[in-house]
PDB file of N, CA and C in Angstrom:
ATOM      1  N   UNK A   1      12.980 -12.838  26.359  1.00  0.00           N
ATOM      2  CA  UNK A   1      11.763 -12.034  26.151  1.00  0.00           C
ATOM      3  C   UNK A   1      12.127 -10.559  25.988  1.00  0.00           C
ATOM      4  N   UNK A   2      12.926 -10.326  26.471  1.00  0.00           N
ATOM      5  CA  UNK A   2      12.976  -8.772  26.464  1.00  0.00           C
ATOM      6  C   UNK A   2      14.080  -8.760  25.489  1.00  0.00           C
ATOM      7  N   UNK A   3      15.192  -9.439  25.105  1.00  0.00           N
ATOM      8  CA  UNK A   3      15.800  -9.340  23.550  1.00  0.00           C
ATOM      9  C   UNK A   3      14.743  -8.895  22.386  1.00  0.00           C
ATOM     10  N   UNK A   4      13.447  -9.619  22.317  1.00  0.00           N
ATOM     11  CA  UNK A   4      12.951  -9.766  21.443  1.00  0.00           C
ATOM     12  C   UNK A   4      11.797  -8.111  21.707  1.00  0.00           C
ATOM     13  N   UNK A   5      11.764  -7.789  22.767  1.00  0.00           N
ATOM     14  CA  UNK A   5      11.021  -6.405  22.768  1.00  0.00           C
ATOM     15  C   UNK A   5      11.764  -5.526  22.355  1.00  0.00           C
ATOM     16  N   UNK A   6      13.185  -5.526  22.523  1.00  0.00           N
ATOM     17  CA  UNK A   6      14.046  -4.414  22.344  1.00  0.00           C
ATOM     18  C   UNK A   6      14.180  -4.419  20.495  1.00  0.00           C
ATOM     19  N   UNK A   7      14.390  -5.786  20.125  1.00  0.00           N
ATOM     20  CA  UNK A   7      14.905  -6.319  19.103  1.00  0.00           C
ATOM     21  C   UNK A   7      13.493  -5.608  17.908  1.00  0.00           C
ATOM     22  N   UNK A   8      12.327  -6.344  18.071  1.00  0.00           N
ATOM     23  CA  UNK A   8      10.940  -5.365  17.517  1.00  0.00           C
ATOM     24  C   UNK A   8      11.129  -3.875  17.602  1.00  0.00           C
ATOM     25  N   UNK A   9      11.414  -3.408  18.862  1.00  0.00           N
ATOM     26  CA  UNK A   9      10.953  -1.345  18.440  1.00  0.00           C
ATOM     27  C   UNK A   9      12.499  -1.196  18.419  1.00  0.00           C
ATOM     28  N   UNK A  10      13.406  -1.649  17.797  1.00  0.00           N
ATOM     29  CA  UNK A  10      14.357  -1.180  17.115  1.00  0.00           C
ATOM     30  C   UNK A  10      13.882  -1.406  15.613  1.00  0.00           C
ATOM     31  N   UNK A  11      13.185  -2.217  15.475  1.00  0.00           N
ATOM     32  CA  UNK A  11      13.037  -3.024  13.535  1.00  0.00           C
ATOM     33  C   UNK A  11      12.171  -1.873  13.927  1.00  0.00           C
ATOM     34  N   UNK A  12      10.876  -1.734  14.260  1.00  0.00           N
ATOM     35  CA  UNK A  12       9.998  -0.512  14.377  1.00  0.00           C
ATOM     36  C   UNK A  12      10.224   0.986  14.075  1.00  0.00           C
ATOM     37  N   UNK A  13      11.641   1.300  14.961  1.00  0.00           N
ATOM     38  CA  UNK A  13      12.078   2.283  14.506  1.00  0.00           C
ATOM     39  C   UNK A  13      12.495   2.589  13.311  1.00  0.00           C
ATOM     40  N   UNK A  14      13.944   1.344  13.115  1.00  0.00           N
ATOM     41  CA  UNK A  14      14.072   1.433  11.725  1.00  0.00           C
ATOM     42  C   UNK A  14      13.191   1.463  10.396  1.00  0.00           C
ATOM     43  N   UNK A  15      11.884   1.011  10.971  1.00  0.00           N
ATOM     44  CA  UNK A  15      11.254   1.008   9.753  1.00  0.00           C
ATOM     45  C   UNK A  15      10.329   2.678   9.189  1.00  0.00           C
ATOM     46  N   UNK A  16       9.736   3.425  10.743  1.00  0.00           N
ATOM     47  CA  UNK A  16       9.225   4.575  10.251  1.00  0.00           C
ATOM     48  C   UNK A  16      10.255   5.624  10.381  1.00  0.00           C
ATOM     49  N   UNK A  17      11.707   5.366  10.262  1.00  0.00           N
ATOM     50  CA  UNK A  17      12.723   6.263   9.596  1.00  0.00           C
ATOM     51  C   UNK A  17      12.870   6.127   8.814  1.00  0.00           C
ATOM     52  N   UNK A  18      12.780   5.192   7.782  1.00  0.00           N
ATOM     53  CA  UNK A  18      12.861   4.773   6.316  1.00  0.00           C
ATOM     54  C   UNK A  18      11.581   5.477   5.336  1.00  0.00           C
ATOM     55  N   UNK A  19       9.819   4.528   6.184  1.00  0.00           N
ATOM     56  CA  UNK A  19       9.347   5.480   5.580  1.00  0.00           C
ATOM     57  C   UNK A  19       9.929   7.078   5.129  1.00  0.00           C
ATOM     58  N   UNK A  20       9.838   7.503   7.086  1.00  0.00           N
ATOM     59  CA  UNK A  20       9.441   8.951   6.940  1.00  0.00           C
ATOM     60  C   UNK A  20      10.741  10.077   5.682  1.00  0.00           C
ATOM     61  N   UNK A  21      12.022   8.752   5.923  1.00  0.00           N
ATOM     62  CA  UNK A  21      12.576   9.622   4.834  1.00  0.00           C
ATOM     63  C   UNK A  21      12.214   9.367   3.245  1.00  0.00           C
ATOM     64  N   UNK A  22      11.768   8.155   2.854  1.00  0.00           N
ATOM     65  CA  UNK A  22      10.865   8.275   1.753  1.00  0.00           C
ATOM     66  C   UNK A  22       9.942   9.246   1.335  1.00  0.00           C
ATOM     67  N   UNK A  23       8.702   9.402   2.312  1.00  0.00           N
ATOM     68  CA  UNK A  23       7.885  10.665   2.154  1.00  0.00           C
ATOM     69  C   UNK A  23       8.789  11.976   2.051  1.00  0.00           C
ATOM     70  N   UNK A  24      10.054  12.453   2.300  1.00  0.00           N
ATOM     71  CA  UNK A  24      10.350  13.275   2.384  1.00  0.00           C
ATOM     72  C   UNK A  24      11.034  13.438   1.049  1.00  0.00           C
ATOM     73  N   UNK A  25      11.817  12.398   0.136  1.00  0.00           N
ATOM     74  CA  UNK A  25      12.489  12.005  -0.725  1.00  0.00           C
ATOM     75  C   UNK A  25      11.390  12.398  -1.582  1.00  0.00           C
ATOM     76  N   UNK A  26      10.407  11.861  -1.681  1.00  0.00           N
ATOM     77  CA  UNK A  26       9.354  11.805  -2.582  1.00  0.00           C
ATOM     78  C   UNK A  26       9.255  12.901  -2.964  1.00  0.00           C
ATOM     79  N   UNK A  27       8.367  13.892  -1.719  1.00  0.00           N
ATOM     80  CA  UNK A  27       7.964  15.068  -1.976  1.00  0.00           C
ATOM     81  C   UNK A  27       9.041  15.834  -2.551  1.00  0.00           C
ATOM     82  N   UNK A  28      10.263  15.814  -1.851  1.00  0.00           N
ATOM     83  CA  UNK A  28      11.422  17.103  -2.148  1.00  0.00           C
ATOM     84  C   UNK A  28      11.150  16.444  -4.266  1.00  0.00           C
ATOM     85  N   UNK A  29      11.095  15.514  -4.574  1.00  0.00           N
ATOM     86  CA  UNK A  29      11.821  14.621  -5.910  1.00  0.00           C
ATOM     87  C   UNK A  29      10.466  15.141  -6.830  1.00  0.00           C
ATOM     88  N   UNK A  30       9.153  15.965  -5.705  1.00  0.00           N
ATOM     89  CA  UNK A  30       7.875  16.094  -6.979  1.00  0.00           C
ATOM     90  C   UNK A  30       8.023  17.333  -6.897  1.00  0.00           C
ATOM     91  N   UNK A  31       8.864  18.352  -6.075  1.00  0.00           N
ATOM     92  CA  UNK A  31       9.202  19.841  -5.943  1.00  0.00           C
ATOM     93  C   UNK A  31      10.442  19.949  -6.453  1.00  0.00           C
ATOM     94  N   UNK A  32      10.320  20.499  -7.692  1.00  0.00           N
ATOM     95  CA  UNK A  32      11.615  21.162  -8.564  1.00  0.00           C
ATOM     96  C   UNK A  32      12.535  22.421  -7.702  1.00  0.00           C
ATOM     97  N   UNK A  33      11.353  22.780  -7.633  1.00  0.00           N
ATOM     98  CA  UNK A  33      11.803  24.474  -7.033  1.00  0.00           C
ATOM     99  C   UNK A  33      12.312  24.384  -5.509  1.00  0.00           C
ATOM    100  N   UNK A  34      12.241  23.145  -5.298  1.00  0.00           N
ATOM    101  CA  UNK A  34      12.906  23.073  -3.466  1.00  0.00           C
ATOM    102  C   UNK A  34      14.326  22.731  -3.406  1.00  0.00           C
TER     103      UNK A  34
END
């Protein structure tokens, strides 16, 4: 049970670090001037 809690908010994490560097990718990729 607790493999599988640790195992989720690690995938969790990994996943809104991915977003959040997407949104960041994005924006820097629609700003020339940055």
């Amino acid at each position: 049970m607790i493999g599988i809690f640790i195992t989720t908010s690690l995938f969790a994490l990994l996943a809104s670090m991915l977003f959040g560097l997407g949104m960041v990718w994005k924006s820097v990729s629609n700003n020339p001037d940055n």
